[in-house]
C-alpha atoms as a PDB file:
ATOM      1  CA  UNK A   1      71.640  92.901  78.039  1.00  0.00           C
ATOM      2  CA  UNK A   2      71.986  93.034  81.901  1.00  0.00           C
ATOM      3  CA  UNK A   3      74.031  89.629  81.150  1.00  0.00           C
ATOM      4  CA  UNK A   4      76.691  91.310  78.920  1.00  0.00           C
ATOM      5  CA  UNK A   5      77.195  93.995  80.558  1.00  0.00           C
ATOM      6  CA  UNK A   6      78.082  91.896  84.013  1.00  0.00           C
ATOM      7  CA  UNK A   7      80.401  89.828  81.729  1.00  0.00           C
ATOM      8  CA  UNK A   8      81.798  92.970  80.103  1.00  0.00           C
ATOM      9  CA  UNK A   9      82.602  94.749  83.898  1.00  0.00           C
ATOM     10  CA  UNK A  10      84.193  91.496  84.689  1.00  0.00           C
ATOM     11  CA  UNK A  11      86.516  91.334  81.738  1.00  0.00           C
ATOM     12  CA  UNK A  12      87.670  94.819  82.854  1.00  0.00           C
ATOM     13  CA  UNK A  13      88.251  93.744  86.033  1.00  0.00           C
ATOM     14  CA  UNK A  14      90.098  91.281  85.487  1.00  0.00           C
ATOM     15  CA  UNK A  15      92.195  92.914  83.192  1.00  0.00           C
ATOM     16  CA  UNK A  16      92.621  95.731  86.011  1.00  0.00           C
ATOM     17  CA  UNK A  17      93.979  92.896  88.084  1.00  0.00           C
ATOM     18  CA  UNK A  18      96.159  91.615  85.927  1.00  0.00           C
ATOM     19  CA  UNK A  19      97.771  94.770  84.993  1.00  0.00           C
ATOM     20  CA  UNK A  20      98.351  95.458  88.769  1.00  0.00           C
ATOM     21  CA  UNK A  21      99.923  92.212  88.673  1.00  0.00           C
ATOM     22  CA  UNK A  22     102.447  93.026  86.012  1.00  0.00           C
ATOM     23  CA  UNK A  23     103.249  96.152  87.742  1.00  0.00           C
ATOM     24  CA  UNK A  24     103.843  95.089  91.369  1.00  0.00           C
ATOM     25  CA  UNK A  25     105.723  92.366  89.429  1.00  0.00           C
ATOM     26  CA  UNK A  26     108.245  94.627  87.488  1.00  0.00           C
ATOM     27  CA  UNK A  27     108.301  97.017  90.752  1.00  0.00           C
ATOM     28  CA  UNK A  28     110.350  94.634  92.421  1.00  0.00           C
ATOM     29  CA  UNK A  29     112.200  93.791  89.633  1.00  0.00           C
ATOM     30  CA  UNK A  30     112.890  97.399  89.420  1.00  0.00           C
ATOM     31  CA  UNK A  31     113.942  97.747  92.576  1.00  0.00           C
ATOM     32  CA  UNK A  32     116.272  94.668  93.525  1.00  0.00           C
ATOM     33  CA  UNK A  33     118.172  95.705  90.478  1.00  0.00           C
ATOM     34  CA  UNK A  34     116.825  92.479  88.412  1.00  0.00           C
ATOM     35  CA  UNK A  35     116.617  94.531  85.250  1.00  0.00           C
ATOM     36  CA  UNK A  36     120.693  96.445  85.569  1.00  0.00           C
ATOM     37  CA  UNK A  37     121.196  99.812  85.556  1.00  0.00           C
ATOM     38  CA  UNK A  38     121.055 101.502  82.276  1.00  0.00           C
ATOM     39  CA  UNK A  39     119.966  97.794  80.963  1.00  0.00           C
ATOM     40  CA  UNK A  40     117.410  98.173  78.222  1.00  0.00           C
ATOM     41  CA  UNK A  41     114.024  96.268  79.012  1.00  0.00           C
ATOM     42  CA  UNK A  42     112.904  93.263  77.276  1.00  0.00           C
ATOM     43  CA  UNK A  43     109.565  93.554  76.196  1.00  0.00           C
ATOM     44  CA  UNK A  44     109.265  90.896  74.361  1.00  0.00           C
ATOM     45  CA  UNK A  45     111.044  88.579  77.134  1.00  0.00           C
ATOM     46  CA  UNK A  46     109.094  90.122  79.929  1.00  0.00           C
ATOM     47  CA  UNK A  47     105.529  89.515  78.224  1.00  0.00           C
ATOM     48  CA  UNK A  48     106.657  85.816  77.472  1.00  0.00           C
ATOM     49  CA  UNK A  49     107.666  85.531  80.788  1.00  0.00           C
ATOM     50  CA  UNK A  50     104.392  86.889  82.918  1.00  0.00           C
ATOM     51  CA  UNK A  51     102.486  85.373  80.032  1.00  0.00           C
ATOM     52  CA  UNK A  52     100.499  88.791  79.420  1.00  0.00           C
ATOM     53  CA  UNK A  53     100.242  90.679  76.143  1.00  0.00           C
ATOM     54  CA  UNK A  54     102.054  94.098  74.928  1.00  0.00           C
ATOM     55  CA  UNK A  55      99.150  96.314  76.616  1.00  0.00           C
ATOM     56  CA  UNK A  56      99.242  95.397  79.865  1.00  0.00           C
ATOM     57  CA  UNK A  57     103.216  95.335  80.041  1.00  0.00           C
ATOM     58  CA  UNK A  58     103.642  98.958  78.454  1.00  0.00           C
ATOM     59  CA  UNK A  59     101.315 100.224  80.599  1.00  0.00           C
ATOM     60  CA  UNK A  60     102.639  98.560  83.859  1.00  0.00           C
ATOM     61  CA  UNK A  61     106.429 100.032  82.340  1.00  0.00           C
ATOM     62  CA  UNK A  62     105.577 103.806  82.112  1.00  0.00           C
ATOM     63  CA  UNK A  63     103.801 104.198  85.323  1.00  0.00           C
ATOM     64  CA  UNK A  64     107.007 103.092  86.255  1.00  0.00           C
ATOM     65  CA  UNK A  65     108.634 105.925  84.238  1.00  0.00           C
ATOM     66  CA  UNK A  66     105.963 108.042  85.780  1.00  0.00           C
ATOM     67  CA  UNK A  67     107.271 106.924  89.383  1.00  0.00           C
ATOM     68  CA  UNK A  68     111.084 108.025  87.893  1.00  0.00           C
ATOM     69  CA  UNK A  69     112.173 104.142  88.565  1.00  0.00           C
ATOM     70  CA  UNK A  70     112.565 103.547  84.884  1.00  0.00           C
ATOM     71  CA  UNK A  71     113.527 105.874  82.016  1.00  0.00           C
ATOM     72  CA  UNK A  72     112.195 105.556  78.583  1.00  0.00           C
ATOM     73  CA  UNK A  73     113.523 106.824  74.818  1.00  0.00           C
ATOM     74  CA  UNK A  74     111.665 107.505  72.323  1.00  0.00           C
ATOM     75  CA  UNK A  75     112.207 104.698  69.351  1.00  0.00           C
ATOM     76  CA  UNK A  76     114.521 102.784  71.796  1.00  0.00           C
ATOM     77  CA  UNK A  77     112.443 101.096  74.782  1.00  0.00           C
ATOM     78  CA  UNK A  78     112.680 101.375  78.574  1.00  0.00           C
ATOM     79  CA  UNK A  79     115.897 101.063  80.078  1.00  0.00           C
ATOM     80  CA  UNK A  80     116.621 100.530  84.393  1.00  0.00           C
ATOM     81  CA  UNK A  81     117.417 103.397  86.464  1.00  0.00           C
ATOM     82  CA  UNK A  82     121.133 104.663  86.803  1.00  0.00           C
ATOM     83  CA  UNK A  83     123.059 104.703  89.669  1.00  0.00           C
ATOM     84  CA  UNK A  84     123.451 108.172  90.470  1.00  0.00           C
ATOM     85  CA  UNK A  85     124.867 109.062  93.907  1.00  0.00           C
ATOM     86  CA  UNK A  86     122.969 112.582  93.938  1.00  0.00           C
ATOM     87  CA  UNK A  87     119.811 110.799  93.801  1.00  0.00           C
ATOM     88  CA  UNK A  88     120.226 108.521  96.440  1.00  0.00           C
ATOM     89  CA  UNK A  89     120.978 111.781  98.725  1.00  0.00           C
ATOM     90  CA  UNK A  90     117.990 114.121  97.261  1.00  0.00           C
ATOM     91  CA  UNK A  91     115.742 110.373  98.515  1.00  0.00           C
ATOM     92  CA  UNK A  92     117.490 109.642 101.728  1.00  0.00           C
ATOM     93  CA  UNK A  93     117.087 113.905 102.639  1.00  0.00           C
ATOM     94  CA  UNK A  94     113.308 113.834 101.512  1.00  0.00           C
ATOM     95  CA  UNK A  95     112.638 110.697 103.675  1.00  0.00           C
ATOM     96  CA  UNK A  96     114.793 112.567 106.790  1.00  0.00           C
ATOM     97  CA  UNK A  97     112.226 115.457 106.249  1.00  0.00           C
ATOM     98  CA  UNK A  98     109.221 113.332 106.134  1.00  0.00           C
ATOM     99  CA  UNK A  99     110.147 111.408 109.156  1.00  0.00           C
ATOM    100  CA  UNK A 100     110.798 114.356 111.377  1.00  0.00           C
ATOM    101  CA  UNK A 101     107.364 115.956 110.593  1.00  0.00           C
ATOM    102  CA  UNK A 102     105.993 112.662 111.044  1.00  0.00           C
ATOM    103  CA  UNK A 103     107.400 112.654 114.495  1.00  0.00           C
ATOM    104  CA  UNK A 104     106.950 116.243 114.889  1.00  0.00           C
ATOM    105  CA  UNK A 105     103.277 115.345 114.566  1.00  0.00           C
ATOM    106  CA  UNK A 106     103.258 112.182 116.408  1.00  0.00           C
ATOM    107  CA  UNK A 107     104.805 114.043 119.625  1.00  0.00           C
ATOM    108  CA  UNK A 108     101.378 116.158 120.276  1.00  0.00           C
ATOM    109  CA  UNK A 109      98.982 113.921 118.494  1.00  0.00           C
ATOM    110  CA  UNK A 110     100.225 109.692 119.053  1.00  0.00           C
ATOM    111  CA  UNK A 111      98.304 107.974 121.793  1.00  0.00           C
ATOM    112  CA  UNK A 112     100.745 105.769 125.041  1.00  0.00           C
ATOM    113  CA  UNK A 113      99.139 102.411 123.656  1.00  0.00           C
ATOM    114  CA  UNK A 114     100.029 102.972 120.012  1.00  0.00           C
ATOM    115  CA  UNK A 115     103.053 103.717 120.866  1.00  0.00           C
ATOM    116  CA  UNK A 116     103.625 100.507 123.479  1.00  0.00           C
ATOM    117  CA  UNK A 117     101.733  98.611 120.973  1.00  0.00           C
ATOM    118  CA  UNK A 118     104.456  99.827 117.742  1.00  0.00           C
ATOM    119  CA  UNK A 119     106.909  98.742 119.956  1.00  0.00           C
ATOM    120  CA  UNK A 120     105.437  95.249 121.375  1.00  0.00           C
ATOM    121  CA  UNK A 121     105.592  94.985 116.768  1.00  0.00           C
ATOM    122  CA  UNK A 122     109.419  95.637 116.395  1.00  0.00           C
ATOM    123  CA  UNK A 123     110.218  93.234 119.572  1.00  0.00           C
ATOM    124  CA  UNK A 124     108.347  90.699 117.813  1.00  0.00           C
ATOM    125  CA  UNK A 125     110.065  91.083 114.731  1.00  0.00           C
ATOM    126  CA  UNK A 126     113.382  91.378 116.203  1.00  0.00           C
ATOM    127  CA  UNK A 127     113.015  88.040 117.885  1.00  0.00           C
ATOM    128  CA  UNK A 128     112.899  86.779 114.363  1.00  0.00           C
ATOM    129  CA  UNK A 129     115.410  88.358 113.017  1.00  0.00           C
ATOM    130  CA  UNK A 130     117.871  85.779 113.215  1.00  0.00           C
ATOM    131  CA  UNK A 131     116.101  83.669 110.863  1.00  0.00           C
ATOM    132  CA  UNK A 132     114.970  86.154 108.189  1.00  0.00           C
ATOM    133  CA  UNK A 133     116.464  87.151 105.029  1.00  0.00           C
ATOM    134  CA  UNK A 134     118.432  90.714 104.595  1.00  0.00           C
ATOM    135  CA  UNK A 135     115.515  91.337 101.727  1.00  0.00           C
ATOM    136  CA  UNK A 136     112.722  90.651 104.495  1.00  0.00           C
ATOM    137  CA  UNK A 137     114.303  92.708 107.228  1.00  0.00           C
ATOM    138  CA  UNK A 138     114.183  96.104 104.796  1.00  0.00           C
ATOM    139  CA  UNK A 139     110.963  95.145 104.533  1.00  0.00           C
ATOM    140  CA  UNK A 140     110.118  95.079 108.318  1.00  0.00           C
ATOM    141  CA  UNK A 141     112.177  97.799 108.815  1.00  0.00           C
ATOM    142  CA  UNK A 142     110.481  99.715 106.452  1.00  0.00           C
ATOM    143  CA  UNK A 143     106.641  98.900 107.403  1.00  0.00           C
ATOM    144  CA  UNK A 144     108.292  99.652 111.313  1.00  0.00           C
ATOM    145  CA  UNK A 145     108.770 103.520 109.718  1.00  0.00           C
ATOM    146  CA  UNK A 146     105.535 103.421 107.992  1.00  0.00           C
ATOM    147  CA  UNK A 147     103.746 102.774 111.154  1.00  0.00           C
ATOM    148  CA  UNK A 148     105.971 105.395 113.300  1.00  0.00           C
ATOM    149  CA  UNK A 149     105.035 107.614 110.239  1.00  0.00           C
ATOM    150  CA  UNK A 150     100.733 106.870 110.803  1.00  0.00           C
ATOM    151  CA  UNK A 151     101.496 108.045 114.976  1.00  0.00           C
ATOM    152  CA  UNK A 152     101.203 111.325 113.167  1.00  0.00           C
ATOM    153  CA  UNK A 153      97.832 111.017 112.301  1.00  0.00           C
ATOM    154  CA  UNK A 154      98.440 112.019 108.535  1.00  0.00           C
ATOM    155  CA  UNK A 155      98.155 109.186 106.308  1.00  0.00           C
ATOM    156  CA  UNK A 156      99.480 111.769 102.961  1.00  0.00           C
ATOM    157  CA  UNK A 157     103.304 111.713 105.190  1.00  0.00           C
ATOM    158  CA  UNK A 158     103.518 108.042 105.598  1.00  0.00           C
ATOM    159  CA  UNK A 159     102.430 106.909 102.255  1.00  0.00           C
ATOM    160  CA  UNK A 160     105.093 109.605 100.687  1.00  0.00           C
ATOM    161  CA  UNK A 161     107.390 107.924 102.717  1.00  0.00           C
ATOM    162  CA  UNK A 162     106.442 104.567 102.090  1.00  0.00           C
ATOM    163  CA  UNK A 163     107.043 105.829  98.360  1.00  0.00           C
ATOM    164  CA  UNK A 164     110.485 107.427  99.167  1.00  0.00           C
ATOM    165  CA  UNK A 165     111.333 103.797 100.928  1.00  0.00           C
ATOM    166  CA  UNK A 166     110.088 101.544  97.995  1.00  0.00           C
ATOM    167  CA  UNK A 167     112.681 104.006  95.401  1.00  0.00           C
ATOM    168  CA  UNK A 168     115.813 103.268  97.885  1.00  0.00           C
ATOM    169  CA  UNK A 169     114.772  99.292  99.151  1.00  0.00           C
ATOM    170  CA  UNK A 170     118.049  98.019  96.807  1.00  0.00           C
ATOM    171  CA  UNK A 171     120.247 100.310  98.369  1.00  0.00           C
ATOM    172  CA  UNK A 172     119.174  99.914 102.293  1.00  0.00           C
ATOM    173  CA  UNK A 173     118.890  95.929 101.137  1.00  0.00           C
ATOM    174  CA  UNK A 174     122.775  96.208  99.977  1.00  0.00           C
ATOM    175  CA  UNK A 175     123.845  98.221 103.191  1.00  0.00           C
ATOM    176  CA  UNK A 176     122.108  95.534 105.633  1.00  0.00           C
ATOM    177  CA  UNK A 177     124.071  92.820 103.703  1.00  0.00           C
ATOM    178  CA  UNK A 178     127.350  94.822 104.291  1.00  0.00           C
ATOM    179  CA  UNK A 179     126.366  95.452 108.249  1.00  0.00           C
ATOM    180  CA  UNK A 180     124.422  92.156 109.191  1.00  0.00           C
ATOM    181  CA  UNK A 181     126.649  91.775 112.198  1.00  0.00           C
ATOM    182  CA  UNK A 182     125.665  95.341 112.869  1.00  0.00           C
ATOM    183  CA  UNK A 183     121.952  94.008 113.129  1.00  0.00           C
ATOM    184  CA  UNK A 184     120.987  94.614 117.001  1.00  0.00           C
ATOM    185  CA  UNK A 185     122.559  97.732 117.047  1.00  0.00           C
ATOM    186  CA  UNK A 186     120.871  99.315 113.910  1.00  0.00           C
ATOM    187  CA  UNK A 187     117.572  98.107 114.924  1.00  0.00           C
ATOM    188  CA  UNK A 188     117.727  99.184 118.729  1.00  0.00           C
ATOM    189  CA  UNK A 189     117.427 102.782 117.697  1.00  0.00           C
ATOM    190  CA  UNK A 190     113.618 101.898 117.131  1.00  0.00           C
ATOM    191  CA  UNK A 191     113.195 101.367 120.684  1.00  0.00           C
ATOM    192  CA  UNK A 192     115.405 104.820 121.591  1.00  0.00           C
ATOM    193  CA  UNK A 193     113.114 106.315 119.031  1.00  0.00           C
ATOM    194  CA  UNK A 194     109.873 105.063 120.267  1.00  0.00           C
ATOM    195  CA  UNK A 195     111.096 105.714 124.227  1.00  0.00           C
ATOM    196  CA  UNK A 196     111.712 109.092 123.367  1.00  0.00           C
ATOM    197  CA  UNK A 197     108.396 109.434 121.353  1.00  0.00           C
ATOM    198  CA  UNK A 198     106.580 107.998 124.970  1.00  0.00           C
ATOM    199  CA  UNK A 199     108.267 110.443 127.117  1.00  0.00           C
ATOM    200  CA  UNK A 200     107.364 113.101 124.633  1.00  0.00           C
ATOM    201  CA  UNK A 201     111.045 114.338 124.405  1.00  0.00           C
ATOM    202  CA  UNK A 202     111.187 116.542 121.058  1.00  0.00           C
ATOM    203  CA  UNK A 203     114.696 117.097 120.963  1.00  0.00           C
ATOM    204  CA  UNK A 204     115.802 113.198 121.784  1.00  0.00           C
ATOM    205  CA  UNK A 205     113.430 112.454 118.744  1.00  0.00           C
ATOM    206  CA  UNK A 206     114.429 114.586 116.293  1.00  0.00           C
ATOM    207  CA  UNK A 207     118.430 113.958 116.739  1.00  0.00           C
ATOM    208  CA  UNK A 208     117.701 110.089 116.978  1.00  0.00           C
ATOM    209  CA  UNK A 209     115.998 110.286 113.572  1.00  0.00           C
ATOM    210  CA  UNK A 210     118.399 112.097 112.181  1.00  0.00           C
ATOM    211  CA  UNK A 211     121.361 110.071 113.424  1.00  0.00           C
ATOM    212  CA  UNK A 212     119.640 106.762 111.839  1.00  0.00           C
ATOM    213  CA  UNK A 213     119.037 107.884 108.846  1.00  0.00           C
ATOM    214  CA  UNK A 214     122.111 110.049 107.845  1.00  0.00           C
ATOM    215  CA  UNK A 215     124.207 106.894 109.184  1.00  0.00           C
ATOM    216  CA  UNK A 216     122.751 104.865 106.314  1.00  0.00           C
ATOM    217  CA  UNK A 217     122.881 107.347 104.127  1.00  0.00           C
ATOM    218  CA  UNK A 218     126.764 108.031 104.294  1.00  0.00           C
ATOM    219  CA  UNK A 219     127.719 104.270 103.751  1.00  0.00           C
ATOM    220  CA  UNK A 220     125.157 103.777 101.224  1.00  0.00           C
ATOM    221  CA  UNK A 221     126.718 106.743  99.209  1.00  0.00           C
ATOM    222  CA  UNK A 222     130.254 105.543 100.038  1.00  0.00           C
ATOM    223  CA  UNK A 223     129.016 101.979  98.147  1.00  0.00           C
ATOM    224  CA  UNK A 224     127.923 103.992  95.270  1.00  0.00           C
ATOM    225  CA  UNK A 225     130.720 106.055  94.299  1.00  0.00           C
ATOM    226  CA  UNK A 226     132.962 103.110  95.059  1.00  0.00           C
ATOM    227  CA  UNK A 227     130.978 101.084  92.132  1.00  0.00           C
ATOM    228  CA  UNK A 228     129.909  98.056  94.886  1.00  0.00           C
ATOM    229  CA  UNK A 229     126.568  98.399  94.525  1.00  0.00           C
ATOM    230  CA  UNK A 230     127.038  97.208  90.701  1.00  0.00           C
ATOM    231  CA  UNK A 231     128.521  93.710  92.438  1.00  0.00           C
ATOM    232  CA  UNK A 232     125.077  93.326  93.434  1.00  0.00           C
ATOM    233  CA  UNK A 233     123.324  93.586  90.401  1.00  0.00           C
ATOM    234  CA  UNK A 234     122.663  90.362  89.034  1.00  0.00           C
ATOM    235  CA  UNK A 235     124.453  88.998  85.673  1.00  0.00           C
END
């Protein structure tokens, strides 16, 4: 009995696994764009493809829907998010108000060596930067915020924000292909950011974060009204 009942918790498991799988799988499908905007999902396709059944794949697609990064009609299927300008704003403004309570917090509560030690991080990663993709450098970029976000000593603010960042990595992915040449310069507000955070300057801070995000923001809206951001959307 004891036997079955091992074998029966493993099944589960690994069904649990593979479901995460699925999901993590479709995420970043979701997000680079790989299923278009307004483009109807194929089930069928998609469970061929990861080689799982129905279950799994429906329930991997509406905690998507759940996380708003697909929509779903009734009778119809799942379809990919649509571009919507106002949406990219109401993100980019929640993540500008996470960040500055996240530094708010981080002025009275972040420790010297975490600090020195977040920014010994970003130099290391900026001495690769030549040699890493556009799609790897959101992805340092956004684990760099993440961190800045955990000086605060609330873990609830940086994974919100880590949420926020996952919902917009297309669009801050299609901005750093339009500005690679702009590289250096975006990324050295980490360090002006992290040398104010050290001195403890709360005004320096707060207009630094709000300068580096709203920057992005304004192109990245400019793309979207302008249709560009469909160029990138595979065919």
């Amino acid at each position: 009995m004891t036997e079955i009942k091992t074998a029966q918790e493993d099944s589960r498991k690994r069904v649990g696994r593979a479901g995460d799988d699925v999901y993590r799988i479709i995420k970043e499908k979701v997000i680079l764009f790989k299923i278009r905007p307004e483009e109807r999902v194929n089930e069928s396709e998609l469970s061929v493809t990861l080689g799982v059944s129905r279950t799994p794949l429906r329930e991997a697609l509406y905690r998507l829907v759940a996380e708003n990064m697909l929509t779903v009609i009734p009778n119809k299927g799942f379809y990919g998010r649509k571009l919507v300008s106002q949406e990219v704003f109401d993100l980019y403004e929640l993540r500008k108000m996470l960040e500055k309570s996240a530094i708010e917090l981080s002025l009275q509560r972040a420790k010297d060596e975490s600090i020195s030690n977040l920014r010994q991080d970003w130099a290391s990663v900026m001495q690769e930067a030549e040699t890493r993709s556009n799609l790897e450098l959101v992805k340092d970029d956004e684990d760099f915020h993440y961190q800045l976000a955990l000086l605060s000593g609330n873990k609830e603010i940086a994974n919100s924000l880590a949420s926020v960042n996952e919902r917009i990595r297309f669009f801050r992915w299609v901005d750093l292909e339009e500005h690679r040449t702009e590289l250096a310069e975006l990324h050295e507000d980490h360090f002006d950011i992290l040398d104010a955070l050290a001195s403890r300057d709360a005004g320096k801070c707060d207009a630094l974060i709000h300068k580096h995000i709203s920057q992005r923001m304004e192109d990245i809206i400019a793309f979207i009204k302008a249709g560009v951001i469909r160029l990138y959307a595979p065919d």
